[in-house]
PDB file of N, CA and C in Angstrom:
ATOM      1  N   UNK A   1     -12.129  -1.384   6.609  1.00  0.00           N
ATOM      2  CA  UNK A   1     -10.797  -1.765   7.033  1.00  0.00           C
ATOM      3  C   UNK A   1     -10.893  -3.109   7.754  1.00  0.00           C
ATOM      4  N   UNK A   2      -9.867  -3.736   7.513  1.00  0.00           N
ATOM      5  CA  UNK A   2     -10.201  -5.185   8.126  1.00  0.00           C
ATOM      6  C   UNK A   2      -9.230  -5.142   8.741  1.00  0.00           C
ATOM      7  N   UNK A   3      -9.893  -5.338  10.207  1.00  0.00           N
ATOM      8  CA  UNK A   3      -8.958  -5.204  11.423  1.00  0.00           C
ATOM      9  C   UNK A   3      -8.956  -6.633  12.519  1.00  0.00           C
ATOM     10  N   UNK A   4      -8.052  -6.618  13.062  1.00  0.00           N
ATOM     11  CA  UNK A   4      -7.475  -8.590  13.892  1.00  0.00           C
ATOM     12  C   UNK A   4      -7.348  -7.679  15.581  1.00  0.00           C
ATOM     13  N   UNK A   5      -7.056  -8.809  16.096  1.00  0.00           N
ATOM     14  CA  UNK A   5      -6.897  -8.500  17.395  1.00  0.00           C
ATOM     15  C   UNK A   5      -4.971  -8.829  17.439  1.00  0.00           C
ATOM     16  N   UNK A   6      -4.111  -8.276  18.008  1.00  0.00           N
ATOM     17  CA  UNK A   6      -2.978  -8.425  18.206  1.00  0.00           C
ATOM     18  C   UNK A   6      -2.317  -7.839  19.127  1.00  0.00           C
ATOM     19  N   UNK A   7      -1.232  -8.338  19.464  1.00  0.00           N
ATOM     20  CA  UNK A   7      -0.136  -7.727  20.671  1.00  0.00           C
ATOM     21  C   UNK A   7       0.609  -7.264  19.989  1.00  0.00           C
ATOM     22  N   UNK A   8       2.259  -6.381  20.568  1.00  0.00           N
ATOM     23  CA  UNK A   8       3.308  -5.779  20.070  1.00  0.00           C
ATOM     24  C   UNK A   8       2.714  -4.317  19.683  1.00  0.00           C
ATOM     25  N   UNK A   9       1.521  -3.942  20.076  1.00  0.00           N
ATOM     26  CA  UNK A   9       0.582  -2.877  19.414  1.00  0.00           C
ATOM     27  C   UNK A   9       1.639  -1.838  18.901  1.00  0.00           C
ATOM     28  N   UNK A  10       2.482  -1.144  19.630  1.00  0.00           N
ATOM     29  CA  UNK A  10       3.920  -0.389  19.045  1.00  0.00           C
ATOM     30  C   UNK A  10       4.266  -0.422  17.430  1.00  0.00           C
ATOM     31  N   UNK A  11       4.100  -1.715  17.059  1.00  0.00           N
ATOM     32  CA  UNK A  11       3.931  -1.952  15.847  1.00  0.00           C
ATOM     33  C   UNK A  11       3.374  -1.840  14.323  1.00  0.00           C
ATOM     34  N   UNK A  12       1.749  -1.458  15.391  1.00  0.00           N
ATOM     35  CA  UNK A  12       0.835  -1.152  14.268  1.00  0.00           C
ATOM     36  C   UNK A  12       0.193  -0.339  14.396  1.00  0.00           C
ATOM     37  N   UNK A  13      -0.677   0.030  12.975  1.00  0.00           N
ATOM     38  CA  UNK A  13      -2.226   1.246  13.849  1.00  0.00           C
ATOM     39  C   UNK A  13      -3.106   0.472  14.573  1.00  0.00           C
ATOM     40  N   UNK A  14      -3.171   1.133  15.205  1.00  0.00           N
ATOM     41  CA  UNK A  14      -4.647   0.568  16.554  1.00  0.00           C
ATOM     42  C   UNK A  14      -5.334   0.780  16.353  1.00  0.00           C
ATOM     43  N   UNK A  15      -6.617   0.290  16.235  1.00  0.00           N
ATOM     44  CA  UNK A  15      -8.305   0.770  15.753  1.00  0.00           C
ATOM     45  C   UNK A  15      -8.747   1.063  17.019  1.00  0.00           C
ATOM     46  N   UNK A  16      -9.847   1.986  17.142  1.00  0.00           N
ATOM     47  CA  UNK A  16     -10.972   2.087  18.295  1.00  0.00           C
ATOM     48  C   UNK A  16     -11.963   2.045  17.423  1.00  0.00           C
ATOM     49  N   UNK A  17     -13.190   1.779  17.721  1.00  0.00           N
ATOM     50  CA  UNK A  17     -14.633   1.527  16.817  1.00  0.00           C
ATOM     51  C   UNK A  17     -15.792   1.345  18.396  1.00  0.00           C
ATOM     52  N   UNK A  18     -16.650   1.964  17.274  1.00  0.00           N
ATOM     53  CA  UNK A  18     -18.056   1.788  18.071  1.00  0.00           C
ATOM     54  C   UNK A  18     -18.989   0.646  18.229  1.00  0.00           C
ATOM     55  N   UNK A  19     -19.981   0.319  18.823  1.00  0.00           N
ATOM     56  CA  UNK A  19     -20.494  -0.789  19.192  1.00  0.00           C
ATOM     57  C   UNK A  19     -21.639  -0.204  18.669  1.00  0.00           C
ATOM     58  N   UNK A  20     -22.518  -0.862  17.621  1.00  0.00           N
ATOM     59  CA  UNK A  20     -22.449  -1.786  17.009  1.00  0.00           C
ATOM     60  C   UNK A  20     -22.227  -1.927  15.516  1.00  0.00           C
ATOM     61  N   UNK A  21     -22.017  -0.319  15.099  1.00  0.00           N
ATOM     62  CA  UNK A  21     -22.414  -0.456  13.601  1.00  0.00           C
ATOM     63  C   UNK A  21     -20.656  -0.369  13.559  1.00  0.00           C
ATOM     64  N   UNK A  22     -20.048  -0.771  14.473  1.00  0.00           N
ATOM     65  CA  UNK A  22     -18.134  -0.893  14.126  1.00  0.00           C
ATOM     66  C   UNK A  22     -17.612   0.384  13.165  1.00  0.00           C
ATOM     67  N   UNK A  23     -18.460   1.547  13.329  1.00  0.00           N
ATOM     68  CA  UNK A  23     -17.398   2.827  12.878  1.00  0.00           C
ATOM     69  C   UNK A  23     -16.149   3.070  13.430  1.00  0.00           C
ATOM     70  N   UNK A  24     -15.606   2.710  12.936  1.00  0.00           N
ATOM     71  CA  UNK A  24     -14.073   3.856  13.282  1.00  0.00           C
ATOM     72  C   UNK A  24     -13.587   5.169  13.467  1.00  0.00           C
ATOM     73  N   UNK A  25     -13.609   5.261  15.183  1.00  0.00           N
ATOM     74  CA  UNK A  25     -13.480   6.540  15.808  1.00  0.00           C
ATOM     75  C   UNK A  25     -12.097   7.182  15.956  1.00  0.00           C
ATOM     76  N   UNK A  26     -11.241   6.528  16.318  1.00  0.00           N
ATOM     77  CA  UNK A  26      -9.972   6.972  15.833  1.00  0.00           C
ATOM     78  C   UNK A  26      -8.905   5.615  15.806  1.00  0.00           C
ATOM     79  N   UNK A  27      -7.708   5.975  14.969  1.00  0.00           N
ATOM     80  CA  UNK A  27      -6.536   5.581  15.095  1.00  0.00           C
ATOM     81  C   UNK A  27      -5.302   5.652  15.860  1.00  0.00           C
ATOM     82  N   UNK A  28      -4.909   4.833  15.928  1.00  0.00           N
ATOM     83  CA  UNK A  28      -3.363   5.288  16.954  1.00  0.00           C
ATOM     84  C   UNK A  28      -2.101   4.374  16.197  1.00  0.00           C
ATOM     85  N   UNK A  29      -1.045   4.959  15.325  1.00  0.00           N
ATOM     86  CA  UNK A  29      -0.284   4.603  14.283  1.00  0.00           C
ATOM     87  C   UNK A  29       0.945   4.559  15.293  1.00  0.00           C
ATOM     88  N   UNK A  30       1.395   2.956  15.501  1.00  0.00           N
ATOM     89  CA  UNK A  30       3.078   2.524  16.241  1.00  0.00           C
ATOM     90  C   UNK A  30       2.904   3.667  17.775  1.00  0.00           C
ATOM     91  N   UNK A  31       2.372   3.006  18.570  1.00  0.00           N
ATOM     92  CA  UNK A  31       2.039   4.014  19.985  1.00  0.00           C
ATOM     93  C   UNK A  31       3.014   3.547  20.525  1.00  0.00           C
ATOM     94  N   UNK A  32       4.063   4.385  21.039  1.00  0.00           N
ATOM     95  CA  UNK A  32       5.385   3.720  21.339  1.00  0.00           C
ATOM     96  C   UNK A  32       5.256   3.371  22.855  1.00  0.00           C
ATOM     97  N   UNK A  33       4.292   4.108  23.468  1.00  0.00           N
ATOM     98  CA  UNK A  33       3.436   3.786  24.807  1.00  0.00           C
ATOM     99  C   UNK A  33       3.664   2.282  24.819  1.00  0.00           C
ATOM    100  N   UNK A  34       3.480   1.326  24.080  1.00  0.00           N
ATOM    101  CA  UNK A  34       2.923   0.226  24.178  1.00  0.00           C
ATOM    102  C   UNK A  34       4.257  -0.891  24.286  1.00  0.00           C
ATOM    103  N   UNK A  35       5.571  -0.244  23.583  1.00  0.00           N
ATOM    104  CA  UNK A  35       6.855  -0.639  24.023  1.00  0.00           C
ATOM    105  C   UNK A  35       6.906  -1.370  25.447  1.00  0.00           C
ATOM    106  N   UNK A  36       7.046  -1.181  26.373  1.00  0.00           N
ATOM    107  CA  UNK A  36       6.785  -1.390  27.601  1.00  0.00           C
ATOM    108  C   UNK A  36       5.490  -2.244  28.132  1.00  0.00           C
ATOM    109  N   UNK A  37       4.451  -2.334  27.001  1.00  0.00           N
ATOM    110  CA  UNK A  37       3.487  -3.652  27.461  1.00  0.00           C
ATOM    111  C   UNK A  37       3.286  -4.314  25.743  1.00  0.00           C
ATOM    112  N   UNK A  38       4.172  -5.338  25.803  1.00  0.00           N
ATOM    113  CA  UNK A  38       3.911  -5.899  24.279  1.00  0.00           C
ATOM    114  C   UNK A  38       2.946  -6.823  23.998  1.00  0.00           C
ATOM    115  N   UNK A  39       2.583  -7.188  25.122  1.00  0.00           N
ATOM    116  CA  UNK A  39       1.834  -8.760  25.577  1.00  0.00           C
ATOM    117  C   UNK A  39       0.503  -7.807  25.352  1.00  0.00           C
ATOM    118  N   UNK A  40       0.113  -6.672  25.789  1.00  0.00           N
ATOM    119  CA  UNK A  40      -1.347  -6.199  25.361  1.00  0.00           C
ATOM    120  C   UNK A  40      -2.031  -6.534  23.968  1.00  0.00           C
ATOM    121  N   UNK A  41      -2.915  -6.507  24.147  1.00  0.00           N
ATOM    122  CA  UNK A  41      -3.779  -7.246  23.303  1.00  0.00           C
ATOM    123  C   UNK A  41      -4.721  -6.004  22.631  1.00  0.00           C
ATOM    124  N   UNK A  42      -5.144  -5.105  21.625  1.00  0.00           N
ATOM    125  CA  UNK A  42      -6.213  -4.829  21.045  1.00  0.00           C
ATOM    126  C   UNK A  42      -6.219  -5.216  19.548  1.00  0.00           C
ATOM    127  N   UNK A  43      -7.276  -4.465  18.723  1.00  0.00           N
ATOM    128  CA  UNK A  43      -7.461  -4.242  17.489  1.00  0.00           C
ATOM    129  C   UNK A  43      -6.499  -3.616  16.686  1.00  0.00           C
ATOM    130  N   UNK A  44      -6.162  -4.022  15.337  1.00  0.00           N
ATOM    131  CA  UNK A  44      -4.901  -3.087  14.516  1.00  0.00           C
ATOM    132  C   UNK A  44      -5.414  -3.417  13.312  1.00  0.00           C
ATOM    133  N   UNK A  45      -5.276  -2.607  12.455  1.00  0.00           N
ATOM    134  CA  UNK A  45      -5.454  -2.207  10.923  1.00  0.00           C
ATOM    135  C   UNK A  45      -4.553  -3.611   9.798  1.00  0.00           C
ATOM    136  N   UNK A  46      -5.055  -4.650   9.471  1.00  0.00           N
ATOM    137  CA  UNK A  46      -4.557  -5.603   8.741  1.00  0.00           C
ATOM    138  C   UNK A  46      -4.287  -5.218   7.827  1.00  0.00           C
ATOM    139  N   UNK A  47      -4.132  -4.142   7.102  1.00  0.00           N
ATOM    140  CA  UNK A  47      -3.162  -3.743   5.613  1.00  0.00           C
ATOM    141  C   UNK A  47      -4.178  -4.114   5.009  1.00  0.00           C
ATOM    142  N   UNK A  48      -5.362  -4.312   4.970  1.00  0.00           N
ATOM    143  CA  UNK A  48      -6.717  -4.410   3.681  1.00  0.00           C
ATOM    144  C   UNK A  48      -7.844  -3.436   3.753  1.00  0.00           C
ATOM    145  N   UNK A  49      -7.923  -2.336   2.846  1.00  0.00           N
ATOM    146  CA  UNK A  49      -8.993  -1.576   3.104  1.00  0.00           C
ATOM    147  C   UNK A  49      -9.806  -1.601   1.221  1.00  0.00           C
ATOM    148  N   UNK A  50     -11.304  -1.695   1.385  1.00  0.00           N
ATOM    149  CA  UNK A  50     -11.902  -2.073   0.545  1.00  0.00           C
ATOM    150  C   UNK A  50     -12.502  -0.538   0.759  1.00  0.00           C
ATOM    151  N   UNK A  51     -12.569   0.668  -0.533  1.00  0.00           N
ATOM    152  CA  UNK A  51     -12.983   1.762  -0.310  1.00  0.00           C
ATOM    153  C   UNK A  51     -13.729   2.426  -1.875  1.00  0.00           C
ATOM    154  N   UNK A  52     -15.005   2.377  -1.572  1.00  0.00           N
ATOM    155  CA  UNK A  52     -15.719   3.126  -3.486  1.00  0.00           C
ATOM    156  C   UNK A  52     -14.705   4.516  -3.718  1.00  0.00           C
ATOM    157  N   UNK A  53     -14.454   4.419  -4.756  1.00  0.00           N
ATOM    158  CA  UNK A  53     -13.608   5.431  -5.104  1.00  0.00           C
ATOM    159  C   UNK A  53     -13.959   6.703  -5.195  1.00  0.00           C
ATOM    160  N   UNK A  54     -15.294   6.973  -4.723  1.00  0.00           N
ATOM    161  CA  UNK A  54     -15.825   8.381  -4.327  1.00  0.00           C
ATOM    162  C   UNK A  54     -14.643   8.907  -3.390  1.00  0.00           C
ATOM    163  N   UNK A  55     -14.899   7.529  -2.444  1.00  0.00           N
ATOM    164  CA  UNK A  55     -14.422   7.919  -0.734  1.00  0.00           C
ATOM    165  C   UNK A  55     -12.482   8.947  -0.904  1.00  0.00           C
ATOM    166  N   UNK A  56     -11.819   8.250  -2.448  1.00  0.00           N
ATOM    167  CA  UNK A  56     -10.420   8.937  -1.842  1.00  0.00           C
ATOM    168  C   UNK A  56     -10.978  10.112  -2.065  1.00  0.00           C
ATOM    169  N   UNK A  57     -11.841  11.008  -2.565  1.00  0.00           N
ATOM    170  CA  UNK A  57     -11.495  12.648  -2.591  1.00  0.00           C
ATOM    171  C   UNK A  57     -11.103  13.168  -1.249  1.00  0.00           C
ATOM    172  N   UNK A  58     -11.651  12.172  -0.136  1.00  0.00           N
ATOM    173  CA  UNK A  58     -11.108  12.568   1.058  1.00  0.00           C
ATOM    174  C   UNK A  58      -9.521  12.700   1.733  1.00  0.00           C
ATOM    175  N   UNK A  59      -8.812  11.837   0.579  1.00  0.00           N
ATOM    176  CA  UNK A  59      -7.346  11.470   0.776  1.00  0.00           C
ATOM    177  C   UNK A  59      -6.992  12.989   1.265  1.00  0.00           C
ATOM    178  N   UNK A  60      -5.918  12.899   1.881  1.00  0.00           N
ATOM    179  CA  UNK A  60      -5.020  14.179   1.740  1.00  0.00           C
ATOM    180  C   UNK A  60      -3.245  14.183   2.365  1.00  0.00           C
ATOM    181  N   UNK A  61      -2.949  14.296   0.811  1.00  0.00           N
ATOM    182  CA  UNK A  61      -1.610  14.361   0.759  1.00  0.00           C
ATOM    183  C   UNK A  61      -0.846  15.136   1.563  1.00  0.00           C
ATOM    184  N   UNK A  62      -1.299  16.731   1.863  1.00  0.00           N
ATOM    185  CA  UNK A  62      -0.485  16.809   2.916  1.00  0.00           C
ATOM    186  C   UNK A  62      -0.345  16.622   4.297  1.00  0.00           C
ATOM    187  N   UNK A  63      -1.918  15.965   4.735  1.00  0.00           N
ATOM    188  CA  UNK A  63      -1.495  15.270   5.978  1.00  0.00           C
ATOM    189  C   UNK A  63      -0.492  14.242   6.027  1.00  0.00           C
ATOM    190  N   UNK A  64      -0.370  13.362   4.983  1.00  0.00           N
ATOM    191  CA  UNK A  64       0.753  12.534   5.249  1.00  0.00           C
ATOM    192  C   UNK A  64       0.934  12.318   3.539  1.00  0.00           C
ATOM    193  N   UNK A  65       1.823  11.025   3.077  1.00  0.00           N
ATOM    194  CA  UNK A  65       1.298  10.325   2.044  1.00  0.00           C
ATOM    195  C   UNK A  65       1.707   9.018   1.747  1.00  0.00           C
ATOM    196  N   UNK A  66       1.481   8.413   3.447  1.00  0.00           N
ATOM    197  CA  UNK A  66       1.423   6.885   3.172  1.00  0.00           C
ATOM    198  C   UNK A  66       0.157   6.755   3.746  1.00  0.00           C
ATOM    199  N   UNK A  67      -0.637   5.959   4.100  1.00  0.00           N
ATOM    200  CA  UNK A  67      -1.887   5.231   4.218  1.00  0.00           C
ATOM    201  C   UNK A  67      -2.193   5.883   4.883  1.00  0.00           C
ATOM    202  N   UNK A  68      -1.868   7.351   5.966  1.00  0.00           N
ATOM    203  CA  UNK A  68      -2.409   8.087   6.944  1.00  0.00           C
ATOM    204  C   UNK A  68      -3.082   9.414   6.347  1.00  0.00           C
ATOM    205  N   UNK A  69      -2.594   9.348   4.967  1.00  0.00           N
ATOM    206  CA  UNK A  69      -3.451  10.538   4.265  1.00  0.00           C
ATOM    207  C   UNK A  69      -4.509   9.840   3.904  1.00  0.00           C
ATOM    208  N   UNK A  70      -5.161   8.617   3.733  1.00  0.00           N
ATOM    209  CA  UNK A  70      -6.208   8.209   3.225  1.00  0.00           C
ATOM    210  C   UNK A  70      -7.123   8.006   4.591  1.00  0.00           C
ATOM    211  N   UNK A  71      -6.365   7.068   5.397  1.00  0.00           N
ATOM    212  CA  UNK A  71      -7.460   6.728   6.723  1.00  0.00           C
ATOM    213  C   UNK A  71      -7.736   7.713   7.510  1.00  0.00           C
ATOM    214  N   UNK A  72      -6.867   8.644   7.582  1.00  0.00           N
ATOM    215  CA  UNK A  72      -6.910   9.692   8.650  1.00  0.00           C
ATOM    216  C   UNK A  72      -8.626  10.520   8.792  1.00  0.00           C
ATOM    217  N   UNK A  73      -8.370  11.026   7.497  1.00  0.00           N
ATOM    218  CA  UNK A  73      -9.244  11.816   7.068  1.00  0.00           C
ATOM    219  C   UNK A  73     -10.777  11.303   6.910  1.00  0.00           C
ATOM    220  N   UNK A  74     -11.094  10.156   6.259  1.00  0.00           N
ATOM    221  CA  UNK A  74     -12.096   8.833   6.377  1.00  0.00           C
ATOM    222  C   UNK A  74     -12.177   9.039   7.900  1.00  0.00           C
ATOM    223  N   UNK A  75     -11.510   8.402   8.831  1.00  0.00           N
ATOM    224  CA  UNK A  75     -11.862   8.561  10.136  1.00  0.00           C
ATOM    225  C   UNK A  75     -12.438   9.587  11.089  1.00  0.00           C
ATOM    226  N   UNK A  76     -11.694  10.514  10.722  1.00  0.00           N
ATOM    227  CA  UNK A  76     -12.357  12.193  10.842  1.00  0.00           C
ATOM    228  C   UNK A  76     -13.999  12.140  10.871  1.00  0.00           C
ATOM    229  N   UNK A  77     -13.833  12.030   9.253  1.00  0.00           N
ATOM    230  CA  UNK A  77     -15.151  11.934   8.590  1.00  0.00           C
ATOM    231  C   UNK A  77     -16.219  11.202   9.477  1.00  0.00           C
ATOM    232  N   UNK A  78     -15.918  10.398   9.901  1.00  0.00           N
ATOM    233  CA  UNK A  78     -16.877   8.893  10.166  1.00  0.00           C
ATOM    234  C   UNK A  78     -17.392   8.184   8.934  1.00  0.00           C
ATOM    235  N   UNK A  79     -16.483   7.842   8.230  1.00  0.00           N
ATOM    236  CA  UNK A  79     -16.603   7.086   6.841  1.00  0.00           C
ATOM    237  C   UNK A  79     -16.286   6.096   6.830  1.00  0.00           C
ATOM    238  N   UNK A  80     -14.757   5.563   7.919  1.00  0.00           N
ATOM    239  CA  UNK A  80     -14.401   4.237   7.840  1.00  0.00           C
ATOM    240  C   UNK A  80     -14.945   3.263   8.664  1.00  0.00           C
ATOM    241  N   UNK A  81     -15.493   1.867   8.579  1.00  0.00           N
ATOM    242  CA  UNK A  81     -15.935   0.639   9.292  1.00  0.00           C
ATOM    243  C   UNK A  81     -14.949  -0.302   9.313  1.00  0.00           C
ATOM    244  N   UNK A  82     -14.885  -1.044  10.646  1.00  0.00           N
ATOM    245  CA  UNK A  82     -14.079  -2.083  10.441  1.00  0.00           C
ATOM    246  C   UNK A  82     -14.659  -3.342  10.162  1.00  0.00           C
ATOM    247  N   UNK A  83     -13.974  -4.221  10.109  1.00  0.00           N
ATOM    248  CA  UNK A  83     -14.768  -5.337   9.691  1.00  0.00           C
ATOM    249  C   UNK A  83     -13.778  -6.683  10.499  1.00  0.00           C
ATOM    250  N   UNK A  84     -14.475  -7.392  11.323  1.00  0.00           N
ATOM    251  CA  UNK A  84     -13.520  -7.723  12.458  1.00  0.00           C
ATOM    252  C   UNK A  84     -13.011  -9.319  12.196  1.00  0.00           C
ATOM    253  N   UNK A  85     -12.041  -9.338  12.258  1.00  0.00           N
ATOM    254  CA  UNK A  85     -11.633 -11.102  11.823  1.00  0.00           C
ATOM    255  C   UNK A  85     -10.850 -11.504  13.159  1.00  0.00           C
ATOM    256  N   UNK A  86     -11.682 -12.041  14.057  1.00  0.00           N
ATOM    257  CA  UNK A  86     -11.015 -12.216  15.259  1.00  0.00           C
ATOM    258  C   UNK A  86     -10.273 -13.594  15.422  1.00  0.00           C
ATOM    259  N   UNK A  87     -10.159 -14.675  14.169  1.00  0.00           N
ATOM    260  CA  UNK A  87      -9.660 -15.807  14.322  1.00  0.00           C
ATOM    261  C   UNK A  87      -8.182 -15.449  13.280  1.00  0.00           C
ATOM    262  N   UNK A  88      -7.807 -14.089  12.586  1.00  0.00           N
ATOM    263  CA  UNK A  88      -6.505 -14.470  11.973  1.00  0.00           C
ATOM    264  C   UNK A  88      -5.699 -13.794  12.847  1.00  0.00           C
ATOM    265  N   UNK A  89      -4.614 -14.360  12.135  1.00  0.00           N
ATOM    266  CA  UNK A  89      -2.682 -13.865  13.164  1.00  0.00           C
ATOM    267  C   UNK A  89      -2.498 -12.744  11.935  1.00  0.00           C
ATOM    268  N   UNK A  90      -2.321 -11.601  12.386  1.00  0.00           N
ATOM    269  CA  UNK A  90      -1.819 -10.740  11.093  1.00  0.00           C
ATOM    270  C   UNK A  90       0.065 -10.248  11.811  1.00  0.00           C
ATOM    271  N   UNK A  91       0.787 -10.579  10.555  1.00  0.00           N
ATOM    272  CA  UNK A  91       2.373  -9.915  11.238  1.00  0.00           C
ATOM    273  C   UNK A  91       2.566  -8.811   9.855  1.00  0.00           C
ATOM    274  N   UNK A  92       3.645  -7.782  10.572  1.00  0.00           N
ATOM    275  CA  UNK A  92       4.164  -6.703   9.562  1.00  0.00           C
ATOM    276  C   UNK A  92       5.172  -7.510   9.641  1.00  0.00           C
ATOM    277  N   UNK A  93       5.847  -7.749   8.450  1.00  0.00           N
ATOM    278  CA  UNK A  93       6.891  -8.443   8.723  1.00  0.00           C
ATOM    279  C   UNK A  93       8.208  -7.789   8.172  1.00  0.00           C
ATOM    280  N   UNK A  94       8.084  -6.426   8.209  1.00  0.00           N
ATOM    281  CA  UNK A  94       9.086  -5.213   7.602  1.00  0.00           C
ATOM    282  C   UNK A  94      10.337  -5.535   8.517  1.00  0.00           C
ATOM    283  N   UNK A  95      10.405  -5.918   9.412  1.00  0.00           N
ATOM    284  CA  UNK A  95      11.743  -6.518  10.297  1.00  0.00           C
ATOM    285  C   UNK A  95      12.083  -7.819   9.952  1.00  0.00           C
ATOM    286  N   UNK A  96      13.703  -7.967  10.253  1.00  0.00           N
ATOM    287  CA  UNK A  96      13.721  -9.279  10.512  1.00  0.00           C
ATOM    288  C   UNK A  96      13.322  -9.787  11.726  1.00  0.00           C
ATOM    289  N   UNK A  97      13.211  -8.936  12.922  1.00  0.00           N
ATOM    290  CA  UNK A  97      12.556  -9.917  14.131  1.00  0.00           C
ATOM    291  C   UNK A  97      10.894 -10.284  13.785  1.00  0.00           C
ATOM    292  N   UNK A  98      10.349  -9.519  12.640  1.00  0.00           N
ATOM    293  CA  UNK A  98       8.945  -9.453  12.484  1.00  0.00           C
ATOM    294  C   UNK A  98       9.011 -11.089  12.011  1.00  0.00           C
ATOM    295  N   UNK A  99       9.654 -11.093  10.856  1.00  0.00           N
ATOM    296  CA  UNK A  99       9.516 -12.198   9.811  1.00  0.00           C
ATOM    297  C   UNK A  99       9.641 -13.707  10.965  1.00  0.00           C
ATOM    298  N   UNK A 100      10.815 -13.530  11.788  1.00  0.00           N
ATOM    299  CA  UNK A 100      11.505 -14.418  12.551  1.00  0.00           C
ATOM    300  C   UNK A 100      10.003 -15.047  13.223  1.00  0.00           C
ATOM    301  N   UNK A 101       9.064 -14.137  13.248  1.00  0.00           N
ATOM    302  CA  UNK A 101       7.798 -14.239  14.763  1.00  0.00           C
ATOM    303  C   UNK A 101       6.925 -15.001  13.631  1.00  0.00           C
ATOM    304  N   UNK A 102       6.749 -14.146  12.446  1.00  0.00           N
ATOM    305  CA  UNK A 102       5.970 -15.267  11.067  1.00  0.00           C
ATOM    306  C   UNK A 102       6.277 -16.324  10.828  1.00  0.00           C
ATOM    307  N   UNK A 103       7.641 -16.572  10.546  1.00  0.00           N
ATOM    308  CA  UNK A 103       8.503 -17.726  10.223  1.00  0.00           C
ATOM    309  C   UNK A 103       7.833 -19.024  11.422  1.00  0.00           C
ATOM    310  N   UNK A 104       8.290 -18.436  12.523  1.00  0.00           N
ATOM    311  CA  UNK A 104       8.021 -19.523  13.866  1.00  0.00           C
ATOM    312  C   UNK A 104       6.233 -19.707  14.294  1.00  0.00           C
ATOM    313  N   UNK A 105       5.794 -18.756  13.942  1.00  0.00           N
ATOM    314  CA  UNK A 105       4.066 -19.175  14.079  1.00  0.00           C
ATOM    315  C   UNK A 105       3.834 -20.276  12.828  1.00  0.00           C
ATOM    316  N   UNK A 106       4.392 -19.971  11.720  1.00  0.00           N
ATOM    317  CA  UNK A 106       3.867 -20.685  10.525  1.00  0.00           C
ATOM    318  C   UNK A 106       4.539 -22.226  10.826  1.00  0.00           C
ATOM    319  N   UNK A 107       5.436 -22.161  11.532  1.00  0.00           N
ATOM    320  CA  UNK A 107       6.236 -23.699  11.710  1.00  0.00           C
ATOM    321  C   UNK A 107       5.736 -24.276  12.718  1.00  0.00           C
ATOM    322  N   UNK A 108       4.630 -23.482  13.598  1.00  0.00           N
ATOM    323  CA  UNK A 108       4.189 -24.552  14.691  1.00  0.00           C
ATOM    324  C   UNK A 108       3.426 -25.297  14.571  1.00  0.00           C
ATOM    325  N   UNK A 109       3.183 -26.443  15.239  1.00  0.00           N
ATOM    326  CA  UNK A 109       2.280 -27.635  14.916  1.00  0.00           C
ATOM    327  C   UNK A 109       0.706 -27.169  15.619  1.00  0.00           C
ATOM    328  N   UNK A 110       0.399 -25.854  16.166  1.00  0.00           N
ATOM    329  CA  UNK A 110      -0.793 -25.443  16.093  1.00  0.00           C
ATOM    330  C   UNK A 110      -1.418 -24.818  14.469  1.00  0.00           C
ATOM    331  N   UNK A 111      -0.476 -23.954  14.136  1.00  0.00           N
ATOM    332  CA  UNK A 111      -0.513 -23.741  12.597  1.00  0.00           C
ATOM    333  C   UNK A 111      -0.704 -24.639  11.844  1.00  0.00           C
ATOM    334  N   UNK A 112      -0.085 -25.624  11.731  1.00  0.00           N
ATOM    335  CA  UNK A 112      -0.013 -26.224  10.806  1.00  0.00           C
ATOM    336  C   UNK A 112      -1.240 -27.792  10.693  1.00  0.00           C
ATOM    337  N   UNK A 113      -1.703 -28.129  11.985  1.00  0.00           N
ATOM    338  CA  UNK A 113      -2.835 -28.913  11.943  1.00  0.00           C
ATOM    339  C   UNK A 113      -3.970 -28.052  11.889  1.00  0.00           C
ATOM    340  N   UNK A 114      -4.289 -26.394  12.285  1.00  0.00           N
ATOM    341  CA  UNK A 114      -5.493 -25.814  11.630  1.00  0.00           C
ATOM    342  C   UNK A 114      -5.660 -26.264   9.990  1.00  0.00           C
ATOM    343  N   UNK A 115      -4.759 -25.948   9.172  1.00  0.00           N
ATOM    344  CA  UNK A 115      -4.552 -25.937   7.410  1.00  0.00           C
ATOM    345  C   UNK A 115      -4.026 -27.689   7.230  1.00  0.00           C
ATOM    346  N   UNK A 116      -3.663 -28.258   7.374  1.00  0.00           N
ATOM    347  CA  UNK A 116      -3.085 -29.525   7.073  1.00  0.00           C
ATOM    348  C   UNK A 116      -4.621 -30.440   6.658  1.00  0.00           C
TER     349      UNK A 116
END
């Protein structure tokens, strides 16, 4: 799973992982806890998971059957690793206030002289 460092955590799944081989010990999916501190800062699940297709027999549909029937269970397991990209901005941008926060990072002149 390729996981970023980010704020708004409410937002996303939260990774916890171990030091050093970065297993993934558990998840925490939109912790509404975090409403009230948006500015916090951890690890969250970037929407990319690279998995041998042995690994879905672990899926399970009726724990959920969006992405929490696949990771859940992997995590359980101790099957999933993260893999840490601590220099990207990752946004969900399923809102319009999401997009609005993409829109305005991508237009700033820090953005835009990294890539230019």
């Amino acid at each position: 799973m390729l996981v970023v460092p980010s704020d708004n955590l409410s937002r996303h799944r939260r990774v916890e992982f171990r030091e050093p081989d970065h297993v993934i010990t558990t998840t925490h999916l939109k912790d509404e806890r975090y409403k009230a501190h948006p500015d916090d800062i951890a690890y969250i699940n970037a929407g990319f998971l690279i998995l041998p297709q042995r690994l879905m027999t672990h899926a399970d549909p009726q724990h959920s059957h969006d992405w929490s029937g696949i990771i859940d269970p992997l995590v359980d397991a101790g099957l999933m690793r993260a893999y840490l990209s601590n220099d990207t901005r990752y946004f969900n941008v399923g809102t319009p206030e999401e997009l609005m926060e993409a829109n305005v990072f991508i237009s700033t002149s820090q953005y835009n002289s990294i890539y230019a």
